[in-house]
C-alpha atoms as a PDB file:
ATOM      1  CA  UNK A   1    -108.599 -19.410  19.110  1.00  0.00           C
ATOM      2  CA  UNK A   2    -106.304 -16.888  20.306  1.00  0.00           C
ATOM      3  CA  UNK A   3    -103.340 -17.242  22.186  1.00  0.00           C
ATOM      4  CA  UNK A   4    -103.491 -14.306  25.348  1.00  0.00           C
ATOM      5  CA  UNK A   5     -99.926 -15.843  26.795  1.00  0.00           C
ATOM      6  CA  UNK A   6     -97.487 -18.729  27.031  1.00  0.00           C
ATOM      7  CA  UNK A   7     -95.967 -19.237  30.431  1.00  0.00           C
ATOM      8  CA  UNK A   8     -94.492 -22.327  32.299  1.00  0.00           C
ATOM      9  CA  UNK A   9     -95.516 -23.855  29.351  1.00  0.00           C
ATOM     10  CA  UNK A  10     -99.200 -23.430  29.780  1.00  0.00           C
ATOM     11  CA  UNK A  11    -101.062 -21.641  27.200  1.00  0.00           C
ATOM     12  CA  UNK A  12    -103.379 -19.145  28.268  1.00  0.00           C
ATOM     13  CA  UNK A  13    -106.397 -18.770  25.262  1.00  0.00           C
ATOM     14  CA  UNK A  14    -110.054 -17.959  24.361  1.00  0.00           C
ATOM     15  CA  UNK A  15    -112.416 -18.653  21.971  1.00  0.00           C
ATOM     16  CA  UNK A  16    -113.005 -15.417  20.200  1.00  0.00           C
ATOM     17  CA  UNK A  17    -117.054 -16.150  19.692  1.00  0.00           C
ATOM     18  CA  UNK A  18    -117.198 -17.732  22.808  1.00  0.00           C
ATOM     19  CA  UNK A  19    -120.477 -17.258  25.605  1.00  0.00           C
ATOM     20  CA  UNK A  20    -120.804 -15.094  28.989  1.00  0.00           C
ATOM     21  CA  UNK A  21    -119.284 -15.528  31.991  1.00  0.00           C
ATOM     22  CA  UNK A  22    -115.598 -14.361  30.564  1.00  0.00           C
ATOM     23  CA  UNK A  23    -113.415 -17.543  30.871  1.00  0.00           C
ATOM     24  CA  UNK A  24    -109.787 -18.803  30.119  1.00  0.00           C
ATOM     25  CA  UNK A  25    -108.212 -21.880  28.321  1.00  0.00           C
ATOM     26  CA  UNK A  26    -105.439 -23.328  29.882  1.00  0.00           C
ATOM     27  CA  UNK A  27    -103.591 -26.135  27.594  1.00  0.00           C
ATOM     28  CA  UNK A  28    -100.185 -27.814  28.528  1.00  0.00           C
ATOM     29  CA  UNK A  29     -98.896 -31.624  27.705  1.00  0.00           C
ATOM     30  CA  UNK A  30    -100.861 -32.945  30.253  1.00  0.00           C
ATOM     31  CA  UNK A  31    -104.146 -31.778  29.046  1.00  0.00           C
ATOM     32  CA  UNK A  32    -106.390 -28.622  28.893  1.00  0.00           C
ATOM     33  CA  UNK A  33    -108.742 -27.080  31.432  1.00  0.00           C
ATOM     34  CA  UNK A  34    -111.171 -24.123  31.416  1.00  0.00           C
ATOM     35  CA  UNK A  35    -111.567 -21.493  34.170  1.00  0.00           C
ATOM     36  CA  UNK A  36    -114.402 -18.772  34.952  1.00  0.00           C
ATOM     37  CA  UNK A  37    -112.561 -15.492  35.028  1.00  0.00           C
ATOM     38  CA  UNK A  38    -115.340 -13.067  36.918  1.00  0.00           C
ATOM     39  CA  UNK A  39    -116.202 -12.477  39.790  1.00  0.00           C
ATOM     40  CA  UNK A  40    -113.721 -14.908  40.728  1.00  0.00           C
ATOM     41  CA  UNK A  41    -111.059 -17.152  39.025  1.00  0.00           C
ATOM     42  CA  UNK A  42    -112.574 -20.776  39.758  1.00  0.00           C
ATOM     43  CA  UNK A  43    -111.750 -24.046  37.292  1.00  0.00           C
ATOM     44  CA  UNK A  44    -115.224 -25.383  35.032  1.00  0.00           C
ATOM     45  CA  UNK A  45    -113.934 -28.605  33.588  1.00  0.00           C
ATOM     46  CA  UNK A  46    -110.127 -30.214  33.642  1.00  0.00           C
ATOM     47  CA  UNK A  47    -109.725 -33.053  31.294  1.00  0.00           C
ATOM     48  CA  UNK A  48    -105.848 -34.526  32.502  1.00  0.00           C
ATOM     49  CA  UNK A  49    -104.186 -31.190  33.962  1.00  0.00           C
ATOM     50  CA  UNK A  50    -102.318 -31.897  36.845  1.00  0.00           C
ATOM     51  CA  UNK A  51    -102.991 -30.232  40.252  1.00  0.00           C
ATOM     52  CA  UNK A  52     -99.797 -28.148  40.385  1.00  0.00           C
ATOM     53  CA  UNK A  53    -100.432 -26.759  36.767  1.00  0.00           C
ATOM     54  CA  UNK A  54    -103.853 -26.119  37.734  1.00  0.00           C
ATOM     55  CA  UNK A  55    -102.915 -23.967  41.018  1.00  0.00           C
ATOM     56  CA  UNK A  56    -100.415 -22.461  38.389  1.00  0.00           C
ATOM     57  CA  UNK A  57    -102.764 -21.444  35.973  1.00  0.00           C
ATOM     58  CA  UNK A  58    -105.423 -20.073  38.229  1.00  0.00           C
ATOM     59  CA  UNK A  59    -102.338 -17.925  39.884  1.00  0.00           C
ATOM     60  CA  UNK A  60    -101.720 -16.666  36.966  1.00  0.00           C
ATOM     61  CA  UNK A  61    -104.986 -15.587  36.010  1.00  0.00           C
ATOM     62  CA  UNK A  62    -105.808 -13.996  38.992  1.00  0.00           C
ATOM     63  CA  UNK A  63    -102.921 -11.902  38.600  1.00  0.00           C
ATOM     64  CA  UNK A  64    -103.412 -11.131  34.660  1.00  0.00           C
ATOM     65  CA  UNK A  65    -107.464  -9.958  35.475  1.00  0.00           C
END
């Protein structure tokens, strides 16, 4: 699993043989949480991520696609 980016101490990665739609891994210490990248940046699944990391995260990947 790559890492795209550390930041805030999130990492950003993907699963390199991973399906369709494009999405993002987001891990921290809290937990880890997966978001659709296109046509919009929206969060599939959070398992312990806290709400400010998740507004971070999606932020941040709206800016980075």
């Amino acid at each position: 699993m790559p890492t795209l980016f550390i930041i805030f101490g999130l990492r950003f990665f993907f699963y390199a043989d991973e399906h369709l739609p494009i999405n993002v891994h987001v891990e921290n210490a809290d937990g880890r949480a997966k978001f659709l990248v296109h046509p919009n940046v929206e969060i599939v699944s959070n398992k312990g991520m806290k709400p400010l990391s998740l507004k971070r995260a999606r932020a941040i990947i709206r800016t980075a696609s």
